[in-house]
C-alpha atoms as a PDB file:
ATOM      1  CA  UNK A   1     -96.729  85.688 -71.770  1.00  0.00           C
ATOM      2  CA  UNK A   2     -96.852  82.221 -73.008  1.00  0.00           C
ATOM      3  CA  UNK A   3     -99.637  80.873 -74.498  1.00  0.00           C
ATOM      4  CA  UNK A   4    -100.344  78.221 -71.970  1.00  0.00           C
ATOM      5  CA  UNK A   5    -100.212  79.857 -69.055  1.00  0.00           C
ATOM      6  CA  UNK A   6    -103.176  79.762 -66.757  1.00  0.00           C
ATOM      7  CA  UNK A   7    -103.675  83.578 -67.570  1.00  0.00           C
ATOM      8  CA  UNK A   8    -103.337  83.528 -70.685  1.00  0.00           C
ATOM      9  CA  UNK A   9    -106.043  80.441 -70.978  1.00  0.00           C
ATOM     10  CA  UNK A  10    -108.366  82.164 -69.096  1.00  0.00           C
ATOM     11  CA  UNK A  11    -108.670  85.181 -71.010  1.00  0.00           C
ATOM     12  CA  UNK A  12    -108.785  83.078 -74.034  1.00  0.00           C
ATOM     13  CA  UNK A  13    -111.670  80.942 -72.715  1.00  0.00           C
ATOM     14  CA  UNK A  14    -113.641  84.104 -72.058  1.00  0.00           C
ATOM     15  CA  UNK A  15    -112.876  85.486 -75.187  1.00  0.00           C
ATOM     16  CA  UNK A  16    -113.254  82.727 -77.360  1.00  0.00           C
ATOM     17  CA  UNK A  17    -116.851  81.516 -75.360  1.00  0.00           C
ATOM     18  CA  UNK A  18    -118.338  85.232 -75.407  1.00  0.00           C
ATOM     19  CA  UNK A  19    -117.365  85.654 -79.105  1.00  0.00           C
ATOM     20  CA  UNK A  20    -119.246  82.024 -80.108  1.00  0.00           C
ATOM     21  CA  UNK A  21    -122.506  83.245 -78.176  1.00  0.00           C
ATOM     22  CA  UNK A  22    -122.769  86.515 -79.637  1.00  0.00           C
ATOM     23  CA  UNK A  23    -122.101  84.379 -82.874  1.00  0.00           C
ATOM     24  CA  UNK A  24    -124.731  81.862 -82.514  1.00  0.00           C
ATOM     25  CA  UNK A  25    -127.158  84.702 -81.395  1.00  0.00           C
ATOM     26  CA  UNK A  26    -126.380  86.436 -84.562  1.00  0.00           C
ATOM     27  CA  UNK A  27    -126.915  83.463 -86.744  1.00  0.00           C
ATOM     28  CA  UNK A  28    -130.638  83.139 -85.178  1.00  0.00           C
ATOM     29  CA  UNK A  29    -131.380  86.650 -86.510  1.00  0.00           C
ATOM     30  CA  UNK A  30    -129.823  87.006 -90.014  1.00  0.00           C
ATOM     31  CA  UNK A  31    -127.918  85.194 -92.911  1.00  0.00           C
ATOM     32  CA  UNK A  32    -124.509  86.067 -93.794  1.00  0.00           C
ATOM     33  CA  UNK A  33    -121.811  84.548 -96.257  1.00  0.00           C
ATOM     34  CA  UNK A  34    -119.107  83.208 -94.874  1.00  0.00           C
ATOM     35  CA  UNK A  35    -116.807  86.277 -95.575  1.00  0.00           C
ATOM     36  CA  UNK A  36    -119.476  88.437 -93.531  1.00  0.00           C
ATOM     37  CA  UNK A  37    -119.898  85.852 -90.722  1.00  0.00           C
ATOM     38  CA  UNK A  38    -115.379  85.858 -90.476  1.00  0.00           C
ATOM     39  CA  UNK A  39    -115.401  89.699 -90.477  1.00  0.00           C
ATOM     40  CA  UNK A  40    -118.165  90.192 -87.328  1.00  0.00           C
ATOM     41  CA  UNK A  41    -116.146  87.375 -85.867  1.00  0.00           C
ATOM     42  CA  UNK A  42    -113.046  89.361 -86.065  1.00  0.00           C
ATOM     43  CA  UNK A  43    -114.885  92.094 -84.989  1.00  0.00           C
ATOM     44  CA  UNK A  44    -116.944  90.504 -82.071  1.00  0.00           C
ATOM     45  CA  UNK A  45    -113.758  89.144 -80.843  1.00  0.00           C
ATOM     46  CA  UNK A  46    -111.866  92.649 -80.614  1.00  0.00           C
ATOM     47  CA  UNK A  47    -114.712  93.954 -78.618  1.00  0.00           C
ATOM     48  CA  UNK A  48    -114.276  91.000 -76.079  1.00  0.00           C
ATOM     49  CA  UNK A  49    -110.520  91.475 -76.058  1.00  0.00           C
ATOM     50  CA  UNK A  50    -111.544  95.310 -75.328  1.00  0.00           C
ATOM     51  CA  UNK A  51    -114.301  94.719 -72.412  1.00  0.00           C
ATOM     52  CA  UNK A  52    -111.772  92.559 -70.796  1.00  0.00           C
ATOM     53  CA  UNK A  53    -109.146  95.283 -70.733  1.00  0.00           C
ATOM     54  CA  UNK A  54    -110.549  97.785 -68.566  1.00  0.00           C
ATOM     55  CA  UNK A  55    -111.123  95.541 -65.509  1.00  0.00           C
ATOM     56  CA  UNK A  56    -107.713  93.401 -65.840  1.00  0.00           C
ATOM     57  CA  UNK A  57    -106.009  96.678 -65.833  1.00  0.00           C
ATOM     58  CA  UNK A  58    -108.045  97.565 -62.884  1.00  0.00           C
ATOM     59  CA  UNK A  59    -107.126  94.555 -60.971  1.00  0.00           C
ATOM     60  CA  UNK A  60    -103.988  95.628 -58.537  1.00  0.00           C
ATOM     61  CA  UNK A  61    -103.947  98.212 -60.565  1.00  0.00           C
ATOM     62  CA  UNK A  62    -100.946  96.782 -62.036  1.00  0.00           C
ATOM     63  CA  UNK A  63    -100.629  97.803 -65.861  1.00  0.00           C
ATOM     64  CA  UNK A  64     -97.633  94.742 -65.741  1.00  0.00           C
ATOM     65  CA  UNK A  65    -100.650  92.295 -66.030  1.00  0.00           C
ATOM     66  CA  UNK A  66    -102.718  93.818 -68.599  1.00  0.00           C
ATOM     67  CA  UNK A  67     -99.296  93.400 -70.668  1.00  0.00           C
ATOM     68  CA  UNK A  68     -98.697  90.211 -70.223  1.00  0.00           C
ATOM     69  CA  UNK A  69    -102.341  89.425 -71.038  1.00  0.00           C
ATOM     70  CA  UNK A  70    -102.633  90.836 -74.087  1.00  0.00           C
ATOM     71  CA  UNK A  71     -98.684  91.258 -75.140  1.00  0.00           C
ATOM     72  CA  UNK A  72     -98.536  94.842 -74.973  1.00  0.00           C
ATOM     73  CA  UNK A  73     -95.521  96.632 -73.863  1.00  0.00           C
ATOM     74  CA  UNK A  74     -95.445  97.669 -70.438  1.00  0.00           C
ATOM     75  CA  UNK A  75     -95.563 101.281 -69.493  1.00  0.00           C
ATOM     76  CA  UNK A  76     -94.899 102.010 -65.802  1.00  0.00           C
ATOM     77  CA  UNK A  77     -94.769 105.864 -65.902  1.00  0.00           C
ATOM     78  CA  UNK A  78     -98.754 106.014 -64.729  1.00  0.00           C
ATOM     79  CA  UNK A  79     -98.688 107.316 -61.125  1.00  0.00           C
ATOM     80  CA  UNK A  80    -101.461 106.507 -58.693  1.00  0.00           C
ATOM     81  CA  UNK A  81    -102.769 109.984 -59.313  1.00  0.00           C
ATOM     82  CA  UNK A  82    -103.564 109.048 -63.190  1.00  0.00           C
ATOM     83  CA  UNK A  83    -105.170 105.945 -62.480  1.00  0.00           C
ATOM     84  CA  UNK A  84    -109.116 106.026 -62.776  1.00  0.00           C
ATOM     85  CA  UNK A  85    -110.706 105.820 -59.446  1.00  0.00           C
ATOM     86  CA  UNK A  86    -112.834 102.348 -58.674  1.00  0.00           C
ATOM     87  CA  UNK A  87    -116.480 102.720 -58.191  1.00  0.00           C
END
Protein backbone atom coordinates (compact mmCIF):
# COMPACT_ATOMS: atom_id res chain seq x y z
CA UNK A 1 0.00 0.00 0.00
CA UNK A 2 1.43 3.34 -0.64
CA UNK A 3 1.37 5.86 1.69
CA UNK A 4 -0.78 8.26 -0.21
CA UNK A 5 -3.36 6.38 -1.22
CA UNK A 6 -6.84 7.41 -0.29
CA UNK A 7 -6.93 4.25 2.05
CA UNK A 8 -4.14 4.52 3.45
CA UNK A 9 -4.93 8.45 4.38
CA UNK A 10 -7.97 7.61 5.78
CA UNK A 11 -6.93 5.23 8.25
CA UNK A 12 -4.19 7.53 9.11
CA UNK A 13 -6.55 10.49 9.69
CA UNK A 14 -8.56 8.35 12.07
CA UNK A 15 -5.72 7.15 13.73
CA UNK A 16 -3.74 10.05 14.07
CA UNK A 17 -7.17 12.38 15.18
CA UNK A 18 -8.42 9.62 17.80
CA UNK A 19 -4.86 9.28 19.23
CA UNK A 20 -4.55 13.45 19.71
CA UNK A 21 -8.06 13.44 21.58
CA UNK A 22 -7.41 10.75 23.88
CA UNK A 23 -4.07 12.79 24.26
CA UNK A 24 -5.44 16.10 25.01
CA UNK A 25 -8.04 14.39 27.35
CA UNK A 26 -5.21 12.87 29.17
CA UNK A 27 -3.28 16.03 29.54
CA UNK A 28 -6.53 17.66 31.33
CA UNK A 29 -6.27 14.93 34.01
CA UNK A 30 -2.56 14.39 34.88
CA UNK A 31 1.11 15.59 34.29
CA UNK A 32 3.55 13.52 32.58
CA UNK A 33 7.25 14.08 31.29
CA UNK A 34 7.71 14.04 28.00
CA UNK A 35 9.12 10.40 27.91
CA UNK A 36 5.70 9.29 29.66
CA UNK A 37 3.47 11.48 27.43
CA UNK A 38 5.67 9.61 23.94
CA UNK A 39 5.16 6.13 25.50
CA UNK A 40 0.99 6.44 26.06
CA UNK A 41 1.21 8.01 22.65
CA UNK A 42 2.77 4.97 21.25
CA UNK A 43 0.53 3.12 23.14
CA UNK A 44 -2.80 5.05 22.46
CA UNK A 45 -1.95 4.85 18.89
CA UNK A 46 -1.59 0.88 18.78
CA UNK A 47 -4.95 0.62 20.34
CA UNK A 48 -6.45 2.82 17.47
CA UNK A 49 -4.53 0.86 14.86
CA UNK A 50 -6.19 -2.28 16.77
CA UNK A 51 -10.02 -0.96 17.01
CA UNK A 52 -9.74 -0.22 13.40
CA UNK A 53 -8.75 -3.77 12.51
CA UNK A 54 -11.64 -5.72 13.40
CA UNK A 55 -14.20 -3.81 11.28
CA UNK A 56 -11.83 -3.21 8.07
CA UNK A 57 -11.36 -6.88 8.12
CA UNK A 58 -15.02 -7.20 8.40
CA UNK A 59 -15.74 -5.06 5.48
CA UNK A 60 -16.24 -7.60 2.28
CA UNK A 61 -14.86 -9.72 4.38
CA UNK A 62 -11.84 -9.47 2.37
CA UNK A 63 -8.61 -10.08 4.59
CA UNK A 64 -6.71 -8.54 1.08
CA UNK A 65 -7.76 -5.06 2.49
CA UNK A 66 -6.91 -5.30 6.01
CA UNK A 67 -3.30 -6.07 4.41
CA UNK A 68 -2.94 -3.48 2.45
CA UNK A 69 -4.09 -1.19 5.27
CA UNK A 70 -1.89 -1.99 7.69
CA UNK A 71 1.04 -3.86 5.50
CA UNK A 72 0.51 -7.19 6.74
CA UNK A 73 0.95 -10.16 4.63
CA UNK A 74 -2.01 -11.53 3.15
CA UNK A 75 -3.34 -14.87 4.18
CA UNK A 76 -6.16 -16.23 2.00
CA UNK A 77 -6.52 -19.76 3.51
CA UNK A 78 -9.64 -18.41 5.89
CA UNK A 79 -12.79 -20.04 4.44
CA UNK A 80 -16.20 -18.46 4.86
CA UNK A 81 -16.83 -21.01 7.56
CA UNK A 82 -13.89 -19.39 9.86
CA UNK A 83 -14.93 -16.01 9.42
CA UNK A 84 -16.80 -14.44 12.54
CA UNK A 85 -20.40 -13.99 11.85
CA UNK A 86 -21.72 -10.07 11.62
CA UNK A 87 -24.12 -8.98 14.22
Amino acid sequence: MTPDSPLSLAAEEWITDLTAAEMERLRKRTTLTAAEAQEVCRSVRSIAQQMMLVPVSMWQGDPRLVADLFDLPVTMNQTQEDRPCRS
